[in-house]
C-alpha atoms as a PDB file:
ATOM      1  CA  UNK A   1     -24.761 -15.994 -42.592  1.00  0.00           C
ATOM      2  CA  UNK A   2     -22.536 -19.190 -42.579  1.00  0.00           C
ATOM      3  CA  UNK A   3     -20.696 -18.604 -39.155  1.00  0.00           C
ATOM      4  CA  UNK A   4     -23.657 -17.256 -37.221  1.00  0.00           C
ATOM      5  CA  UNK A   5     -25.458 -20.139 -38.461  1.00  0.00           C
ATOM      6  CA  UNK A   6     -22.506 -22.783 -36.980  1.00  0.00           C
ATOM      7  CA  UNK A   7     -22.366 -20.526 -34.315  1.00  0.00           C
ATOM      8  CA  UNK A   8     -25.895 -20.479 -33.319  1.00  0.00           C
ATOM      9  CA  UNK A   9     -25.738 -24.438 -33.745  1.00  0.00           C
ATOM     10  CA  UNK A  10     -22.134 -24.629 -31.666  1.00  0.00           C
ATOM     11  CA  UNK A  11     -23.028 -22.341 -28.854  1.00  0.00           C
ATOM     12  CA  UNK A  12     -27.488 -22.197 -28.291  1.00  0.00           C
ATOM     13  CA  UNK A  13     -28.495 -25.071 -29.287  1.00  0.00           C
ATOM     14  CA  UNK A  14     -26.895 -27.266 -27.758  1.00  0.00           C
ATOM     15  CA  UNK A  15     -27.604 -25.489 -24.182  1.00  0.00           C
ATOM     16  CA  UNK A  16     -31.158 -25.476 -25.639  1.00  0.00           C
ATOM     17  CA  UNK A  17     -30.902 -29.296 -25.902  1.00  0.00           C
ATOM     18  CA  UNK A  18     -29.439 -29.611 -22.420  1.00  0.00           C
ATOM     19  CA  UNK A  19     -32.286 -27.845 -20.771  1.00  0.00           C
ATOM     20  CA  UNK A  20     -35.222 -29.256 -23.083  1.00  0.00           C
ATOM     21  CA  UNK A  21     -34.114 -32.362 -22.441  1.00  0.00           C
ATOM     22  CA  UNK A  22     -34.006 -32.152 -18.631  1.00  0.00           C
ATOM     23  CA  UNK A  23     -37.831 -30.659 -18.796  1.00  0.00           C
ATOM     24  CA  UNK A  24     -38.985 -33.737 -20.919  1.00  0.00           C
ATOM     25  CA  UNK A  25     -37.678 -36.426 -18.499  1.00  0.00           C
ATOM     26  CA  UNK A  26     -39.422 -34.409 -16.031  1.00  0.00           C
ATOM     27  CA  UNK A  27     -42.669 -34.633 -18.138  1.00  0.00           C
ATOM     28  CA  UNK A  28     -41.770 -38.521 -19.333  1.00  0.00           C
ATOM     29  CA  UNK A  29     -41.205 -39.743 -15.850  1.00  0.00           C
ATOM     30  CA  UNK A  30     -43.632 -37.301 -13.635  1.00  0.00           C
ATOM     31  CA  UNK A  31     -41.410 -36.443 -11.311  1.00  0.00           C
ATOM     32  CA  UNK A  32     -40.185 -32.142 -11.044  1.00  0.00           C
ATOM     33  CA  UNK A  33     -37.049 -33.140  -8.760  1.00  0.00           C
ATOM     34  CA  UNK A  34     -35.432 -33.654 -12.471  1.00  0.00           C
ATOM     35  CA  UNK A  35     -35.679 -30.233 -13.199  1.00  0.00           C
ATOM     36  CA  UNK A  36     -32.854 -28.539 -11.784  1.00  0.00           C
ATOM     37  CA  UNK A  37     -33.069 -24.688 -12.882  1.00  0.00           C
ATOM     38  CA  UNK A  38     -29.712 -23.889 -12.374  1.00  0.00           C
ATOM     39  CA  UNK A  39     -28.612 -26.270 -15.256  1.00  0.00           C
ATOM     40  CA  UNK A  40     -30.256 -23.749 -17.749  1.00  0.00           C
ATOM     41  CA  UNK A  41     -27.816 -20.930 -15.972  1.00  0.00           C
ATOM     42  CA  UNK A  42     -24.780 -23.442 -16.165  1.00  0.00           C
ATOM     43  CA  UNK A  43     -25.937 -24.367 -20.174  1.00  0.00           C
ATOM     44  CA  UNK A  44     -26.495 -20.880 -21.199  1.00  0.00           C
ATOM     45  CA  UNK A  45     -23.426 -19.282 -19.208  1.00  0.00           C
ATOM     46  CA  UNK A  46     -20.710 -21.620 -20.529  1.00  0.00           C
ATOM     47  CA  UNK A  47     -21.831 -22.242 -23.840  1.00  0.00           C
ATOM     48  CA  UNK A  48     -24.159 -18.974 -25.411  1.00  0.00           C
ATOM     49  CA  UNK A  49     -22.610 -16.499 -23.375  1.00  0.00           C
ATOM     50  CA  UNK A  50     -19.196 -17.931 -23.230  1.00  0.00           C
ATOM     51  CA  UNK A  51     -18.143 -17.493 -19.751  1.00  0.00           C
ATOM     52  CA  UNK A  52     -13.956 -18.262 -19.226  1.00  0.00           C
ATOM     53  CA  UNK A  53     -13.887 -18.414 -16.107  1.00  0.00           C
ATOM     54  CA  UNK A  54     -16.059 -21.998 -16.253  1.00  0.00           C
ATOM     55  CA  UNK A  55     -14.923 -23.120 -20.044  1.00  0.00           C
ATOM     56  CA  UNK A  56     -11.263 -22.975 -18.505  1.00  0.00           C
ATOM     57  CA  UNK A  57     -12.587 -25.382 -16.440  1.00  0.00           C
ATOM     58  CA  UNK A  58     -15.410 -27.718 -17.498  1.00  0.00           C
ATOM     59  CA  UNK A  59     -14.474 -30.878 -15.327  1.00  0.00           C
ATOM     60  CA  UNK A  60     -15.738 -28.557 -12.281  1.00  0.00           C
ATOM     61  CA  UNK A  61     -19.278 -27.882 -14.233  1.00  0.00           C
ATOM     62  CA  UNK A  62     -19.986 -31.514 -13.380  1.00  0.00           C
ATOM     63  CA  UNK A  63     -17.707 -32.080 -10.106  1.00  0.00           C
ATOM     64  CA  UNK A  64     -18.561 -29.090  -8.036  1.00  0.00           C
ATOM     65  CA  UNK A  65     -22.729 -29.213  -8.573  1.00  0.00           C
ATOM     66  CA  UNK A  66     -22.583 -32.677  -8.364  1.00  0.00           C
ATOM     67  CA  UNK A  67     -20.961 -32.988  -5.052  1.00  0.00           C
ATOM     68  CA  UNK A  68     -22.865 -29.910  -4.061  1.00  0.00           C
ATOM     69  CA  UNK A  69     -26.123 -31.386  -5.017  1.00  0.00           C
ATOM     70  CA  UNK A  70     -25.380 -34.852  -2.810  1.00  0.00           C
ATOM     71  CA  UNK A  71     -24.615 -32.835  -0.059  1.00  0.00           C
ATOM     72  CA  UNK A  72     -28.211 -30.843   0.141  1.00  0.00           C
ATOM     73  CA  UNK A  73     -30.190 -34.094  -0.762  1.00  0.00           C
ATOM     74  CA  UNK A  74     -28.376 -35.933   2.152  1.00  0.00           C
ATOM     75  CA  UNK A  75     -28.420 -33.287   4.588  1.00  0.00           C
ATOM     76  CA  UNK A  76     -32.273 -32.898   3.469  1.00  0.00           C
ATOM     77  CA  UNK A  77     -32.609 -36.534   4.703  1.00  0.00           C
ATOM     78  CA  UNK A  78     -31.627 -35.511   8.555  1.00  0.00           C
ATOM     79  CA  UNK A  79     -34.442 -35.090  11.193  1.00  0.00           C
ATOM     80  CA  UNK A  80     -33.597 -31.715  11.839  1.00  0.00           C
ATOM     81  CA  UNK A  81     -34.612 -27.942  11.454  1.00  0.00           C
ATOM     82  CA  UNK A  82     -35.037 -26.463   7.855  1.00  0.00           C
ATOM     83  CA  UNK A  83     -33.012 -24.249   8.414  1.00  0.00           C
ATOM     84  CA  UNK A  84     -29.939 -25.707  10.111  1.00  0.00           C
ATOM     85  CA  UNK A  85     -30.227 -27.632   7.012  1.00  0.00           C
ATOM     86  CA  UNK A  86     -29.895 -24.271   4.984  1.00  0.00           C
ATOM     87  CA  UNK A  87     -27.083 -23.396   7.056  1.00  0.00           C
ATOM     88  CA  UNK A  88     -24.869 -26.383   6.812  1.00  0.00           C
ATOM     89  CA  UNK A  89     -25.408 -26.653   3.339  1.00  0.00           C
ATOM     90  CA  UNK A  90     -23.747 -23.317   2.659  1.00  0.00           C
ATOM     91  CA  UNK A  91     -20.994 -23.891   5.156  1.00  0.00           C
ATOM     92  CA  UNK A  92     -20.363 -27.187   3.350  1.00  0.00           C
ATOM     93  CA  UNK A  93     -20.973 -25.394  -0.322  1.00  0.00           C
ATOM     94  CA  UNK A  94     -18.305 -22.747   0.667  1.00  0.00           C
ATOM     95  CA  UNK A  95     -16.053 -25.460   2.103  1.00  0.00           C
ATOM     96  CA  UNK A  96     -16.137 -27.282  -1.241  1.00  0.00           C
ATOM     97  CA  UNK A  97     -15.706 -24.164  -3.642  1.00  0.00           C
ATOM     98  CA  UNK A  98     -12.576 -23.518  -1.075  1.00  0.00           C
ATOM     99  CA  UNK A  99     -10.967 -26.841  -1.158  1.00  0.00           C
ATOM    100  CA  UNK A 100     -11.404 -26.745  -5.395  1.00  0.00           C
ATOM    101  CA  UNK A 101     -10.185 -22.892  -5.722  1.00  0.00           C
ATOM    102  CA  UNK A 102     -13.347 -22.335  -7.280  1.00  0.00           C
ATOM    103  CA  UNK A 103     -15.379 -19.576  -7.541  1.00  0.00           C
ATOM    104  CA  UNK A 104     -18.657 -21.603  -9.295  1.00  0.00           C
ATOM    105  CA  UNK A 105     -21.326 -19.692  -7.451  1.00  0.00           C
ATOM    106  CA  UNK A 106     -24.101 -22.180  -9.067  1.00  0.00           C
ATOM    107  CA  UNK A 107     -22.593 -24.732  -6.946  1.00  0.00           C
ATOM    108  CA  UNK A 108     -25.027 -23.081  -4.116  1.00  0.00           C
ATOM    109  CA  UNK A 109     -27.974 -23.600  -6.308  1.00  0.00           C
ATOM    110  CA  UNK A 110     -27.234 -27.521  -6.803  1.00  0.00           C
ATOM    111  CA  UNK A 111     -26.804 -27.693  -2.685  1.00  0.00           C
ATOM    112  CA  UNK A 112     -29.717 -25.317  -1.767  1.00  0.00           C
ATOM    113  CA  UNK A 113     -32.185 -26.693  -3.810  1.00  0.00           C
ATOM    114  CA  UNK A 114     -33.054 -30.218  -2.476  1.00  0.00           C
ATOM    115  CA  UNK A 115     -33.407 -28.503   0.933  1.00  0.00           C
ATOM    116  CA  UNK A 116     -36.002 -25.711  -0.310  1.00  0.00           C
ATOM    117  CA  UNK A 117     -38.023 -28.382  -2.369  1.00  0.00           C
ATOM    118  CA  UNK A 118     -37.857 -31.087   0.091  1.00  0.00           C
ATOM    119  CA  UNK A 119     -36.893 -33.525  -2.355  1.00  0.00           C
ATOM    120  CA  UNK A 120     -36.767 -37.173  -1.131  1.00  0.00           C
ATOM    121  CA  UNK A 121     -36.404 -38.885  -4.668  1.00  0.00           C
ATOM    122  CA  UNK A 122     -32.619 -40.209  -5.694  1.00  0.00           C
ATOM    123  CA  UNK A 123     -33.612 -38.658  -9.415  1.00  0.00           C
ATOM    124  CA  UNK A 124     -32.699 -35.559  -8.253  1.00  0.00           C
ATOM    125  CA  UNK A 125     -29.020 -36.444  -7.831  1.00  0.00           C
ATOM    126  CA  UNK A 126     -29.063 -38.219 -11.072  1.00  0.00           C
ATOM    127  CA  UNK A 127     -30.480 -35.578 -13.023  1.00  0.00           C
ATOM    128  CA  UNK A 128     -27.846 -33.058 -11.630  1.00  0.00           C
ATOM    129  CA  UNK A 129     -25.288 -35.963 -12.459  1.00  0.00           C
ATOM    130  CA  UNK A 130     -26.523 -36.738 -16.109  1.00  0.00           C
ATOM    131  CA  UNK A 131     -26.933 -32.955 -16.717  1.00  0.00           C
ATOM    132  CA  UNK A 132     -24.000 -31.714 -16.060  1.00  0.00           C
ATOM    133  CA  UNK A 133     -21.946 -34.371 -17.416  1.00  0.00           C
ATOM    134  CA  UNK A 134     -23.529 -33.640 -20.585  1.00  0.00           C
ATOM    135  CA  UNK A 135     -22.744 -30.138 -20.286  1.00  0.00           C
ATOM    136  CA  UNK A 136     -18.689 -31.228 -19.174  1.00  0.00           C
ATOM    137  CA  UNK A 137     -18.669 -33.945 -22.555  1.00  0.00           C
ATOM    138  CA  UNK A 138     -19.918 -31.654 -24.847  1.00  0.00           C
ATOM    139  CA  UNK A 139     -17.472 -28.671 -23.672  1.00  0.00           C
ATOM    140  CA  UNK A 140     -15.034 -31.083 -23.395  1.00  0.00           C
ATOM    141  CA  UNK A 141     -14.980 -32.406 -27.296  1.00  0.00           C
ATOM    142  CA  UNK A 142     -15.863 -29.692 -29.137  1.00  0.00           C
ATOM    143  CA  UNK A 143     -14.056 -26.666 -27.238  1.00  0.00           C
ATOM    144  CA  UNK A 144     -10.794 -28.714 -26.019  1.00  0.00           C
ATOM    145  CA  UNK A 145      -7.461 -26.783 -27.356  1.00  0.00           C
ATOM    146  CA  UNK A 146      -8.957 -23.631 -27.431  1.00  0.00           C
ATOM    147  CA  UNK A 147      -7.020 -21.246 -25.179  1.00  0.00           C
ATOM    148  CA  UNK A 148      -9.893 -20.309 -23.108  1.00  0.00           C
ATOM    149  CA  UNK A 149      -7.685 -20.071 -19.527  1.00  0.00           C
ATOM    150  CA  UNK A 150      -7.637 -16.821 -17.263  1.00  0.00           C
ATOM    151  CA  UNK A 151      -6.948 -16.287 -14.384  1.00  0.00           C
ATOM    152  CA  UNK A 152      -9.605 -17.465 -12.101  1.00  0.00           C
ATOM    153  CA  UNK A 153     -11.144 -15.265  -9.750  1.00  0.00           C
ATOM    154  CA  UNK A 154     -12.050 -16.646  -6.143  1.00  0.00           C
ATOM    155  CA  UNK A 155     -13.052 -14.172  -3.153  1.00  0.00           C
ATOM    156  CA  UNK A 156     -10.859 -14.497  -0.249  1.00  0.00           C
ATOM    157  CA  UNK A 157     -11.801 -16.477   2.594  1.00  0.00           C
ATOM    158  CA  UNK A 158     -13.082 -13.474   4.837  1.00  0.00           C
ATOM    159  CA  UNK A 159     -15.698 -12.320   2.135  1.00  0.00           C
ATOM    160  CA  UNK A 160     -16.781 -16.122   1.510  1.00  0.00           C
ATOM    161  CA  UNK A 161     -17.556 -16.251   5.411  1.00  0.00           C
ATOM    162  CA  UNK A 162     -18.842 -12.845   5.529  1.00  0.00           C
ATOM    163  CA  UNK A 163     -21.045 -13.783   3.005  1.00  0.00           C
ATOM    164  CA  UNK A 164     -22.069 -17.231   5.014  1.00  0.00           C
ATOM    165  CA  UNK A 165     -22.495 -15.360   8.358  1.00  0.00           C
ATOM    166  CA  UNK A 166     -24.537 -12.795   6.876  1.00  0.00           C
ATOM    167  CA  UNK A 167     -27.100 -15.579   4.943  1.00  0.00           C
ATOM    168  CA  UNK A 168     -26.657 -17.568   8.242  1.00  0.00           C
ATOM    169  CA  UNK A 169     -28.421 -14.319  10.096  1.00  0.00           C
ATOM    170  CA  UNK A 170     -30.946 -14.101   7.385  1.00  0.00           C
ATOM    171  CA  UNK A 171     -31.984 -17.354   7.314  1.00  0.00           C
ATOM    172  CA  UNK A 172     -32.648 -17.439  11.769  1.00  0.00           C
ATOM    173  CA  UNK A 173     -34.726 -14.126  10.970  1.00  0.00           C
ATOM    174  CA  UNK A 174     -36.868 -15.816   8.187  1.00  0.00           C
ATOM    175  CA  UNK A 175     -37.198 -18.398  10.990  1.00  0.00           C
ATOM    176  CA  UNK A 176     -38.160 -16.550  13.940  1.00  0.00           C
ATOM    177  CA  UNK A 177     -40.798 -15.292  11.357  1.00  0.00           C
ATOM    178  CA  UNK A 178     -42.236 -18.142  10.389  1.00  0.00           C
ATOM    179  CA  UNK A 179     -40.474 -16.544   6.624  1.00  0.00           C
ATOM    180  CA  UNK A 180     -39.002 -19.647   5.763  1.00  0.00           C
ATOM    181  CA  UNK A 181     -39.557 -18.928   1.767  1.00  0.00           C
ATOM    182  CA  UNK A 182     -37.273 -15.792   1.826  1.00  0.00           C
ATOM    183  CA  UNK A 183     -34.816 -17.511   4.275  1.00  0.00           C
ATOM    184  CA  UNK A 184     -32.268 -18.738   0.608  1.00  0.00           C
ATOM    185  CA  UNK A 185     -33.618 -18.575  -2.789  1.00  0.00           C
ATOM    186  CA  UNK A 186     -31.011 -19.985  -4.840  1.00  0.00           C
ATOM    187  CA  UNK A 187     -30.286 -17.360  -7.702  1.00  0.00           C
ATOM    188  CA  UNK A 188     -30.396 -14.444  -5.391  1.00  0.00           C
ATOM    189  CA  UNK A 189     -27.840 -16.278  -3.121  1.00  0.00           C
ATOM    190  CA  UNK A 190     -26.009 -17.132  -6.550  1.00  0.00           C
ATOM    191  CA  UNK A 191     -25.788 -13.733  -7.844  1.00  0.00           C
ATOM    192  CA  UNK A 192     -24.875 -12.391  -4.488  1.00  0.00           C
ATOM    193  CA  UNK A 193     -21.887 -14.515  -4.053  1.00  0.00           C
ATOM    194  CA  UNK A 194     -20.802 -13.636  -7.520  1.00  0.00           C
ATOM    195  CA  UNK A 195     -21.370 -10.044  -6.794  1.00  0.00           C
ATOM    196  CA  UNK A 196     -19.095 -10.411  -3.341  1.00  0.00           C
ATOM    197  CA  UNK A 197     -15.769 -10.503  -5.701  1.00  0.00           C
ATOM    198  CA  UNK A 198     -17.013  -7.895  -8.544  1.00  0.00           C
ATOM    199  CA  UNK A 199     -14.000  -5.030  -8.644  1.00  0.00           C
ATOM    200  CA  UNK A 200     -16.679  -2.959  -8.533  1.00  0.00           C
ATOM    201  CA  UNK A 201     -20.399  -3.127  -7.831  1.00  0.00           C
ATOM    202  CA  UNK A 202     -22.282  -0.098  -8.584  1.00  0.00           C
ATOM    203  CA  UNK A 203     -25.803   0.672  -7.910  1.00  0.00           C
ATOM    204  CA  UNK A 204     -26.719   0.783 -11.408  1.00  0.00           C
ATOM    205  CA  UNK A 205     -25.513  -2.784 -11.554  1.00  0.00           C
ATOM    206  CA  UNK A 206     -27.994  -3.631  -8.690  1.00  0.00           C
ATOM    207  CA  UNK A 207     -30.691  -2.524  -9.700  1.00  0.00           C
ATOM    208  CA  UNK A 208     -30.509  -4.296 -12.888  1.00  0.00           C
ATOM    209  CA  UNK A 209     -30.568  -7.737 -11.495  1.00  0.00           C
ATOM    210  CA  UNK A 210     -33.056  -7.215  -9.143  1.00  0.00           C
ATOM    211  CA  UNK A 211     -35.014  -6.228 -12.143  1.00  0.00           C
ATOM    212  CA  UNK A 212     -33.985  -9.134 -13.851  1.00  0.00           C
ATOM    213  CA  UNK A 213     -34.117 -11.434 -11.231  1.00  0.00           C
ATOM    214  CA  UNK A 214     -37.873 -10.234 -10.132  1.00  0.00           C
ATOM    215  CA  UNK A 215     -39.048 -10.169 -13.491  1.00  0.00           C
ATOM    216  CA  UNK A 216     -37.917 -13.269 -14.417  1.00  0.00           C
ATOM    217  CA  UNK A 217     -39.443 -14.563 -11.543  1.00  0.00           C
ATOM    218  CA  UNK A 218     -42.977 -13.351 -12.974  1.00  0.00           C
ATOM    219  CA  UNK A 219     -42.391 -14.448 -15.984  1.00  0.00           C
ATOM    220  CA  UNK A 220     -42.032 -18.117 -14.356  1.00  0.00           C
ATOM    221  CA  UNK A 221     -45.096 -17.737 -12.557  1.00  0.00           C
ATOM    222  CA  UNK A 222     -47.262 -16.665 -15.201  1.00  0.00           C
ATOM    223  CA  UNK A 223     -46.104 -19.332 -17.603  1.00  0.00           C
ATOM    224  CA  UNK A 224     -47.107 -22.024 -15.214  1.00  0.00           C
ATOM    225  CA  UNK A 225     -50.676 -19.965 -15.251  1.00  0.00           C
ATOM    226  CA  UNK A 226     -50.896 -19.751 -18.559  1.00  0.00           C
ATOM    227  CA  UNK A 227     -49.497 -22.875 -20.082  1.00  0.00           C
ATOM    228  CA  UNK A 228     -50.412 -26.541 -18.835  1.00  0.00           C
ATOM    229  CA  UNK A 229     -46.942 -27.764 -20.989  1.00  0.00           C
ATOM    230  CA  UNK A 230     -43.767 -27.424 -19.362  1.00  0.00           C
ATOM    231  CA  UNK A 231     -41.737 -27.310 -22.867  1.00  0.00           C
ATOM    232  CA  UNK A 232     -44.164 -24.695 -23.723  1.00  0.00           C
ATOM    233  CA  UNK A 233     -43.528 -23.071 -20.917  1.00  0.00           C
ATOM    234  CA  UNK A 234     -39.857 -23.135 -20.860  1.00  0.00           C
ATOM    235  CA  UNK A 235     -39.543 -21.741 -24.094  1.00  0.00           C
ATOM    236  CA  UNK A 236     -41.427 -18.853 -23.653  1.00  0.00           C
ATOM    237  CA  UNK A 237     -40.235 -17.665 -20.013  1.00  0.00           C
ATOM    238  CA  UNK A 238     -36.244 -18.118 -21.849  1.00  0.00           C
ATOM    239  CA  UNK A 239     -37.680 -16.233 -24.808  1.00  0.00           C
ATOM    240  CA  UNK A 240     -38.969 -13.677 -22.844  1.00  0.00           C
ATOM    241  CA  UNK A 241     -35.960 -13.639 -20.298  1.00  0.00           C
ATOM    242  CA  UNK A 242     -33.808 -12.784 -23.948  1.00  0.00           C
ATOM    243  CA  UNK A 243     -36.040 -10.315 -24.777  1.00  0.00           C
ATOM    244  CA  UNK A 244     -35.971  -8.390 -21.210  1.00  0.00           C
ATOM    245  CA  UNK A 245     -32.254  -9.010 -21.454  1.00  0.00           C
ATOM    246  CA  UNK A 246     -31.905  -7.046 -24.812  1.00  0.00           C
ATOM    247  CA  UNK A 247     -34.514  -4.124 -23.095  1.00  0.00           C
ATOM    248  CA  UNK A 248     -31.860  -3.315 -20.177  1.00  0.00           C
ATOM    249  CA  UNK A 249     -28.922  -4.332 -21.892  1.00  0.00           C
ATOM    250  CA  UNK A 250     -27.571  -6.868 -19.233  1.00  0.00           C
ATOM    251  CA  UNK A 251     -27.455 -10.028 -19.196  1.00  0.00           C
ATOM    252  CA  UNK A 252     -27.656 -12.185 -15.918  1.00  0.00           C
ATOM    253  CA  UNK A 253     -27.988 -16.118 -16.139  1.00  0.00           C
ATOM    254  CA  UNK A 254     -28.820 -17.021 -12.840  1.00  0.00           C
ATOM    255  CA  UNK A 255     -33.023 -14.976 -14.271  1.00  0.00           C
ATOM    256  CA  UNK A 256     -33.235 -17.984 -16.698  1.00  0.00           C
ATOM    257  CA  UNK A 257     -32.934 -20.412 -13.437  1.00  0.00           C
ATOM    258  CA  UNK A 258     -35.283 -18.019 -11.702  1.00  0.00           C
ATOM    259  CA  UNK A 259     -37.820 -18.398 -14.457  1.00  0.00           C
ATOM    260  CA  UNK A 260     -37.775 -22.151 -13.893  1.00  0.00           C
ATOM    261  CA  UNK A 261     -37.608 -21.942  -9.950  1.00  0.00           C
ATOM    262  CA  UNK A 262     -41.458 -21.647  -9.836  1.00  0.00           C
ATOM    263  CA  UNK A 263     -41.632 -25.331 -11.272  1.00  0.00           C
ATOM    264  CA  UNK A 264     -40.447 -27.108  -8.752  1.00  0.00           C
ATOM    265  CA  UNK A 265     -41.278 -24.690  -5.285  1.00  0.00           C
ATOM    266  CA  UNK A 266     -43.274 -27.032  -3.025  1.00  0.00           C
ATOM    267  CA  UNK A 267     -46.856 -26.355  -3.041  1.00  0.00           C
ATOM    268  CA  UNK A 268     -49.647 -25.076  -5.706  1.00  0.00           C
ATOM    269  CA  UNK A 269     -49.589 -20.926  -5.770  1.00  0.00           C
ATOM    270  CA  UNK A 270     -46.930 -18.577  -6.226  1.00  0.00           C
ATOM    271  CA  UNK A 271     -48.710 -15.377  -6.359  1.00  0.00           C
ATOM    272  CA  UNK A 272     -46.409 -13.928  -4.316  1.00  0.00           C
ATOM    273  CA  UNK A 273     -43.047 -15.242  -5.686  1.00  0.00           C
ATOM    274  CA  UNK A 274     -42.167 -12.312  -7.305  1.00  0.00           C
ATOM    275  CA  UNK A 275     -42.665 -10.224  -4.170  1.00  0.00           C
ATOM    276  CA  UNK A 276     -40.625 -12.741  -2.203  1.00  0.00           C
ATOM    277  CA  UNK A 277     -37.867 -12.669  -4.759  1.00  0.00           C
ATOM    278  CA  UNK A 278     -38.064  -8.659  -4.518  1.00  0.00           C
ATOM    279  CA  UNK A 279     -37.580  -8.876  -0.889  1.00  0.00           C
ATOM    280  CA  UNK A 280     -34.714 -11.272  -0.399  1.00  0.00           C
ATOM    281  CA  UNK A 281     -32.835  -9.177  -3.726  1.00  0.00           C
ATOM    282  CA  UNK A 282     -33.655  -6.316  -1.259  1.00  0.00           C
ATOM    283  CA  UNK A 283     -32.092  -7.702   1.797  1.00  0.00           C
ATOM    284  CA  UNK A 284     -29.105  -9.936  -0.100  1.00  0.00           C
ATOM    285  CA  UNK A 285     -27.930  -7.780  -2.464  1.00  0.00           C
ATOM    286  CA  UNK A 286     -28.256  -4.528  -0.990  1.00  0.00           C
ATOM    287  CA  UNK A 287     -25.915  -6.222   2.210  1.00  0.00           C
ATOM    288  CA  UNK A 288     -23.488  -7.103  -0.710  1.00  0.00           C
ATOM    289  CA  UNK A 289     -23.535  -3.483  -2.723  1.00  0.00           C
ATOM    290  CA  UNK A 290     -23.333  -2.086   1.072  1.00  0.00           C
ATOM    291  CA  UNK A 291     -20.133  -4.014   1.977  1.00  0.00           C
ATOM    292  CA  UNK A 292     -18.496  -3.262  -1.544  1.00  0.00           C
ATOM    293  CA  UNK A 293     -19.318   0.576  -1.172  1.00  0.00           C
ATOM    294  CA  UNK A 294     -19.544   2.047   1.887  1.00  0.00           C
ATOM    295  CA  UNK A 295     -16.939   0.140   3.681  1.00  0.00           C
ATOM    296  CA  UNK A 296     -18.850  -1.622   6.280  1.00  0.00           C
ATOM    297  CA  UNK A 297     -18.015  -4.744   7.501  1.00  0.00           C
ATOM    298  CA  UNK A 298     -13.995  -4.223   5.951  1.00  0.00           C
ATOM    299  CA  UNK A 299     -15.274  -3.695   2.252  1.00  0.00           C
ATOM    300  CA  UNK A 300     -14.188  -2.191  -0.762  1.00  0.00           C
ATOM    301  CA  UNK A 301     -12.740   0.474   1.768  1.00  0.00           C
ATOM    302  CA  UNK A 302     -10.017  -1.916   2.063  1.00  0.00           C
ATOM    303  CA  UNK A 303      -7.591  -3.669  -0.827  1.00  0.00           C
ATOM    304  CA  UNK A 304      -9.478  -7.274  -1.248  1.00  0.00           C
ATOM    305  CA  UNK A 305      -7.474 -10.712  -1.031  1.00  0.00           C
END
């Protein structure tokens, strides 16, 4: 009872205190460009779930979202099209996990998001800043020493701009079609990328995290329905995230973000997020388990880089 009680206040609370802390200054100061929901994904992957891959390297949990996140809100301030906006952002996203050697697929999250919620407020940078420096201090004294290194995983450059081509596409259709809220929903273009580099991505795999993904993205919705506090809300879309977690034995971190994405999407219904989140899953992730199964576009036929 002793060590999963330090463990429980090691590892989830402090994530919990992370996040809770980023939806109060939201609350305190008005303003929903502090809530970034990929901070809950970062929180809960590196410290309750333990990933290696980013504990062997905290100092990039603050660099790369950071500098990811200044790139969208400054390319959000140019006078052009929404989605040459999109597009730049993940050329300069992909540019940035390339010249670090990094493989930190939230880092698309940090740089989409200012673009999708048009936000024109400098809190947003300094909530992404503040966050995630938290997250690097608190990684950085109480886990430093521990040998937590591996060898870090990074797609080659072919599937990174496979990957870019194939969103860049995407995101002209959604414009032709006046679609520009499928055009790049950050954890499906998260999960995507991760998926890109899996040594294997089967289609049992895919369908649980567009079940995940979609269901967390009701979940969101209907909390923001149901519940006029955003604490309140939080803590019962992540309970109920846990839960659905435990009910199809997977766990995905990028459905916690997606449970908070509905906070901060510009305007005042999402009835149909869930459907739009199907869709893009649909289109995004079935070009990814495509391209690692079937050999199209020089796949999984082939021995990856």
């Amino acid at each position: 009872m002793l060590s999963i009680s330090k463990d429980w206040f090691m590892k989830t609370l402090p994530a919990y205190i992370i996040i809770f802390l980023m939806i109060g200054a939201a609350m305190f100061f008005n303003n929903r460009e502090i809530i970034l929901p990929e901070v809950s994904a970062l929180a809960i992957g590196s410290l309750v779930y333990q990933n290696p891959a980013w504990l062997a390297r905290p100092f990039h949990l603050f660099l790369l979202p950071s500098l990811t996140a200044v790139v969208g809100f400054l390319i959000n301030q140019l006078a052009i099209d929404q989605a040459a906006k999109l597009i730049m952002v993940l050329a300069l996203v992909i540019l940035v996990l390339t010249a670090f050697k990094s493989a930190l697929a939230p880092a698309f999250a940090t740089g989409l998001l200012p673009v999708i919620t048009h936000a024109g407020s400098m809190m947003f940078v300094y909530s992404v800043v503040v966050l995630t420096l938290l997250l690097f201090g608190y990684i950085h004294l109480f886990y430093k020493g521990l040998s937590l290194a591996e060898p870090i995983k990074s797609p080659g450059r072919q599937h990174r701009w496979l990957y870019f081509i194939f969103l860049s596409v995407w995101i002209l259709i959604c414009r032709s079609t006046g679609w520009m809220f499928l055009a790049a929903i950050p954890p499906v273009v998260v999960v995507g990328y991760e998926s890109m580099h899996k040594d294997a991505y089967s289609a049992g795999v895919l369908g649980k995290q567009i079940i995940c993904l979609v269901a967390a993205a009701l979940l969101g919705t209907a909390s923001l329905y149901l519940f006029k506090n955003l604490l309140l809300a939080t803590l019962v879309d992540f309970a109920a995230v846990t839960v659905l977690f435990s009910i199809v034995r997977f766990k995905l971190t990028p459905a916690y973000a997606m449970s908070l994405l509905p906070m901060v999407l510009p305007g005042t219904s999402h009835a149909y997020f869930g459907l739009w989140v199907l869709l893009m899953c649909l289109v995004a992730l079935g070009f990814v388990w495509l391209y690692q199964n079937t050999g199209l576009f020089g796949g999984f036929s082939t021995v990856k880089q």
